[in-house]
N, C-alpha and C. Protein backbone atom coordinates (compact mmCIF):
# COMPACT_ATOMS: atom_id res chain seq x y z
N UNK A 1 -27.99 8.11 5.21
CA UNK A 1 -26.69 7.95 4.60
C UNK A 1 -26.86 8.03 3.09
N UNK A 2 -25.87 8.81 2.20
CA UNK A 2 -26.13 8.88 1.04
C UNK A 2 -25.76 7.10 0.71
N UNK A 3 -26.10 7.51 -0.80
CA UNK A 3 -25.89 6.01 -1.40
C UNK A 3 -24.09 5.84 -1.76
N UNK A 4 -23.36 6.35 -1.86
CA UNK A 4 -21.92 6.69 -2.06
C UNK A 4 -21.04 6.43 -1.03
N UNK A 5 -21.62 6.67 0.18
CA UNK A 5 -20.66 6.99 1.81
C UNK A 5 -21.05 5.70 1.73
N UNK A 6 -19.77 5.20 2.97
CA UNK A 6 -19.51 4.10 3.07
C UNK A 6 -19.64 3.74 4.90
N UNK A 7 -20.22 2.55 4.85
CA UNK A 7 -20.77 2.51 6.17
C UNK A 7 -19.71 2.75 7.47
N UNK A 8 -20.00 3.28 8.39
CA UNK A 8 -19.33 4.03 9.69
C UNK A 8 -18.36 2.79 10.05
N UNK A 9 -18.47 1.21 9.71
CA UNK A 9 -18.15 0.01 10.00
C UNK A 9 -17.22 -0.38 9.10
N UNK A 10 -16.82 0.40 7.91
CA UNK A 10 -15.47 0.18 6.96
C UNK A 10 -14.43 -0.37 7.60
N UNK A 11 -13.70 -0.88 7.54
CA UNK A 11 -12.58 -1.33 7.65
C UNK A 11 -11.13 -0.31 7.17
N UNK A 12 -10.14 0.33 7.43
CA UNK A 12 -8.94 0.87 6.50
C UNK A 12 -8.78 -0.10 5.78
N UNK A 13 -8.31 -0.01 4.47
CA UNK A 13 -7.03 -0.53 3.94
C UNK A 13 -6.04 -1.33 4.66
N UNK A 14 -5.18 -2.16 4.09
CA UNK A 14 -4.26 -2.59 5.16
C UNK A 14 -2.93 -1.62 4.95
N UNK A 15 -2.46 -1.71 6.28
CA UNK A 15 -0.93 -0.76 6.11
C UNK A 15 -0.38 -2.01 6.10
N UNK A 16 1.13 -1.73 5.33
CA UNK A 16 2.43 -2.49 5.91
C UNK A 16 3.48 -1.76 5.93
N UNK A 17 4.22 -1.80 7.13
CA UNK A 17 5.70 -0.98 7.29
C UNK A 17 6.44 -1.56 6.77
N UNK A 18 7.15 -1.49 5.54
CA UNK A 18 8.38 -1.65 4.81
C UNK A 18 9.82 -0.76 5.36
N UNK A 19 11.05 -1.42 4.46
CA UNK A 19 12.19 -0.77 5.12
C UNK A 19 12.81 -0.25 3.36
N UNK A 20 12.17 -0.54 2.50
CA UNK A 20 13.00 0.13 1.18
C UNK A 20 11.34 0.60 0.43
N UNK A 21 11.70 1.90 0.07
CA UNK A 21 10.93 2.66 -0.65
C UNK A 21 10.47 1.81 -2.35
N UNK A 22 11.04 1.10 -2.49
CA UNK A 22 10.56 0.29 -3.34
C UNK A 22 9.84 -1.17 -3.32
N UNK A 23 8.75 -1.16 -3.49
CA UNK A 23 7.76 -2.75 -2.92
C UNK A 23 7.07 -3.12 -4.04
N UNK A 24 6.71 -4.85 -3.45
CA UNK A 24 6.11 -5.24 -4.79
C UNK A 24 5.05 -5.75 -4.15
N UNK A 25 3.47 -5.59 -4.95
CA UNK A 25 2.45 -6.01 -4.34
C UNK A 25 1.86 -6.80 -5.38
N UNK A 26 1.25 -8.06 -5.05
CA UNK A 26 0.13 -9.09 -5.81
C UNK A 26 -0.77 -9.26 -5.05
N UNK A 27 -1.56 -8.37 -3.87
CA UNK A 27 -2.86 -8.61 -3.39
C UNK A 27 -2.65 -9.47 -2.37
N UNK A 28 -1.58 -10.07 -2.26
CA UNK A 28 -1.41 -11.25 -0.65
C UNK A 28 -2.23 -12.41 -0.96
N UNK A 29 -3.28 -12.44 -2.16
CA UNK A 29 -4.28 -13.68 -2.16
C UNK A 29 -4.22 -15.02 -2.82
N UNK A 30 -2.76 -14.99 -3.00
CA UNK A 30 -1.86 -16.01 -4.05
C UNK A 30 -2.86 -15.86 -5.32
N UNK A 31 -3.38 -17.05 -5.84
CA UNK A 31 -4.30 -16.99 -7.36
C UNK A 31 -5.80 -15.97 -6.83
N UNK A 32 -5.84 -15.83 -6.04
CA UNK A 32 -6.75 -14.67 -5.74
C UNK A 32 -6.83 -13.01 -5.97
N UNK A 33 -5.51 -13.15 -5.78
CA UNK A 33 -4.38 -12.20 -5.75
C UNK A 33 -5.50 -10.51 -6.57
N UNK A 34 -3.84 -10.31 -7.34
CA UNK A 34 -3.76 -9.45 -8.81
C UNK A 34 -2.38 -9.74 -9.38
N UNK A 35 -1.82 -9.07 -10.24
CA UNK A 35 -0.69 -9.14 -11.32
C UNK A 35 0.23 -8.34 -10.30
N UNK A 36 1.19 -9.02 -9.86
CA UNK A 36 2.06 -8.56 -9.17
C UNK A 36 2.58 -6.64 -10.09
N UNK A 37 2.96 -6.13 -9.29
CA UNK A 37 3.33 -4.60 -9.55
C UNK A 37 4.11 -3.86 -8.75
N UNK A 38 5.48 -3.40 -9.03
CA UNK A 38 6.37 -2.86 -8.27
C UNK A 38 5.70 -1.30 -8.31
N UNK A 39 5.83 -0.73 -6.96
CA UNK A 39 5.26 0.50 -6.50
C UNK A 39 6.88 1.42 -6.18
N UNK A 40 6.95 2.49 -6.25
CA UNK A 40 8.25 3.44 -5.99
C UNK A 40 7.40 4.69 -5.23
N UNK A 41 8.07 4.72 -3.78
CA UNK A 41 7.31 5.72 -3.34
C UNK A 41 8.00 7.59 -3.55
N UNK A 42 8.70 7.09 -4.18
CA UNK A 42 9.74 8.73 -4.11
C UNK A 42 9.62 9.83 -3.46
N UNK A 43 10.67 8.93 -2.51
CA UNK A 43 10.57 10.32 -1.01
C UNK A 43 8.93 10.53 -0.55
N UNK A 44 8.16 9.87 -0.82
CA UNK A 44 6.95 10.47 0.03
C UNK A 44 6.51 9.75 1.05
N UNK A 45 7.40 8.47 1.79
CA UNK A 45 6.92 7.81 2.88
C UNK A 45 6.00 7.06 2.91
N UNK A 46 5.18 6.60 1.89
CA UNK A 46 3.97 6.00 1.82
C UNK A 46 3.65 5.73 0.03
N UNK A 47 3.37 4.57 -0.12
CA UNK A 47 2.30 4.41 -1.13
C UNK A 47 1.56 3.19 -1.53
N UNK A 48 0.39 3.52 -1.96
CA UNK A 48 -0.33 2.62 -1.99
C UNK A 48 -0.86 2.01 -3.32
N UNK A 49 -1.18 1.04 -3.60
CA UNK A 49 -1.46 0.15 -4.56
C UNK A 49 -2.50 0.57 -5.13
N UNK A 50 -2.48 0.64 -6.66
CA UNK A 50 -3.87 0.63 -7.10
C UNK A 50 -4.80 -0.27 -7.43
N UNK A 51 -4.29 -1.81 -7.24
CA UNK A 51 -5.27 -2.62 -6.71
C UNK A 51 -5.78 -2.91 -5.91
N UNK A 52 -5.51 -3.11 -5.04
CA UNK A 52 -5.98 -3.13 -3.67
C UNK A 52 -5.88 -2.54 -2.61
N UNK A 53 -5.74 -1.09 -2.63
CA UNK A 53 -5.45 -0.14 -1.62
C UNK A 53 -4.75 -0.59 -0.51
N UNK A 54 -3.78 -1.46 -0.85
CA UNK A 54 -2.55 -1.64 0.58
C UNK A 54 -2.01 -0.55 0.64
N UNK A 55 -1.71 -0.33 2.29
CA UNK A 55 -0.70 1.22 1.88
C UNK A 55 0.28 0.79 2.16
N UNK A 56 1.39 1.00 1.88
CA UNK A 56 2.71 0.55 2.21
C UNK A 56 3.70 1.87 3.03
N UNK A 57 3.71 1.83 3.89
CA UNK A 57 4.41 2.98 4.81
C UNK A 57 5.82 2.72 4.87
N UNK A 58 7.17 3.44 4.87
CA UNK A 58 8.16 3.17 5.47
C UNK A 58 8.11 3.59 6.37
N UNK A 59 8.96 2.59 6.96
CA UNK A 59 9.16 2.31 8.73
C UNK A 59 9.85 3.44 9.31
N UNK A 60 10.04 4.15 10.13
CA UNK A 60 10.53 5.03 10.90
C UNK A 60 11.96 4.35 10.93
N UNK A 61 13.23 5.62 10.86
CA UNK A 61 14.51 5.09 10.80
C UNK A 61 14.86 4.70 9.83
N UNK A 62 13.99 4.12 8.50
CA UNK A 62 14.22 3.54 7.09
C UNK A 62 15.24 4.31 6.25
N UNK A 63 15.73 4.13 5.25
CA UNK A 63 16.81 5.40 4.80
C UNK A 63 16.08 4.92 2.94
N UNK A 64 15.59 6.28 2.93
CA UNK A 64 15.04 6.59 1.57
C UNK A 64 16.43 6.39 0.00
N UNK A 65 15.68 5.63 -0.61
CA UNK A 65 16.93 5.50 -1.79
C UNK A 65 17.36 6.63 -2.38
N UNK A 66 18.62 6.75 -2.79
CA UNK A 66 19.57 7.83 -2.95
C UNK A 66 19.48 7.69 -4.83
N UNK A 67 19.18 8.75 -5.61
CA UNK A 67 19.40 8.41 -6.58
C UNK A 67 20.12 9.24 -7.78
């Protein structure tokens, strides 16, 4: 295995299905956390945090904000 790849035993990221294209993430770890940060997925169904690689998916049926 190179030194870079990551063992076959990784874990994903966590998903969460949301219902509004707009979310706010602080890491879930209360003072563990990070600095809370509103994410906007615009129209792309998904996005994820750049702290902590949560992905945030909208939910099937969700209705994308109109703007």
């Amino acid at each position: 295995m190179a030194q870079n790849d990551a063992p076959a035993t990784a874990q994903a990221p966590e998903q969460i299905e949301v219902e509004s294209e707009i979310v706010a993430c602080d890491g879930g770890g209360g003072p563990l956390g990070h600095p809370r940060v509103y994410l906007n997925m615009h129209g792309r169904g998904f996005i994820e945090c750049g702290y902590c690689d949560r992905r945030f998916v909208l939910k099937a049926g969700a209705k994308s904000a109109a703007h």
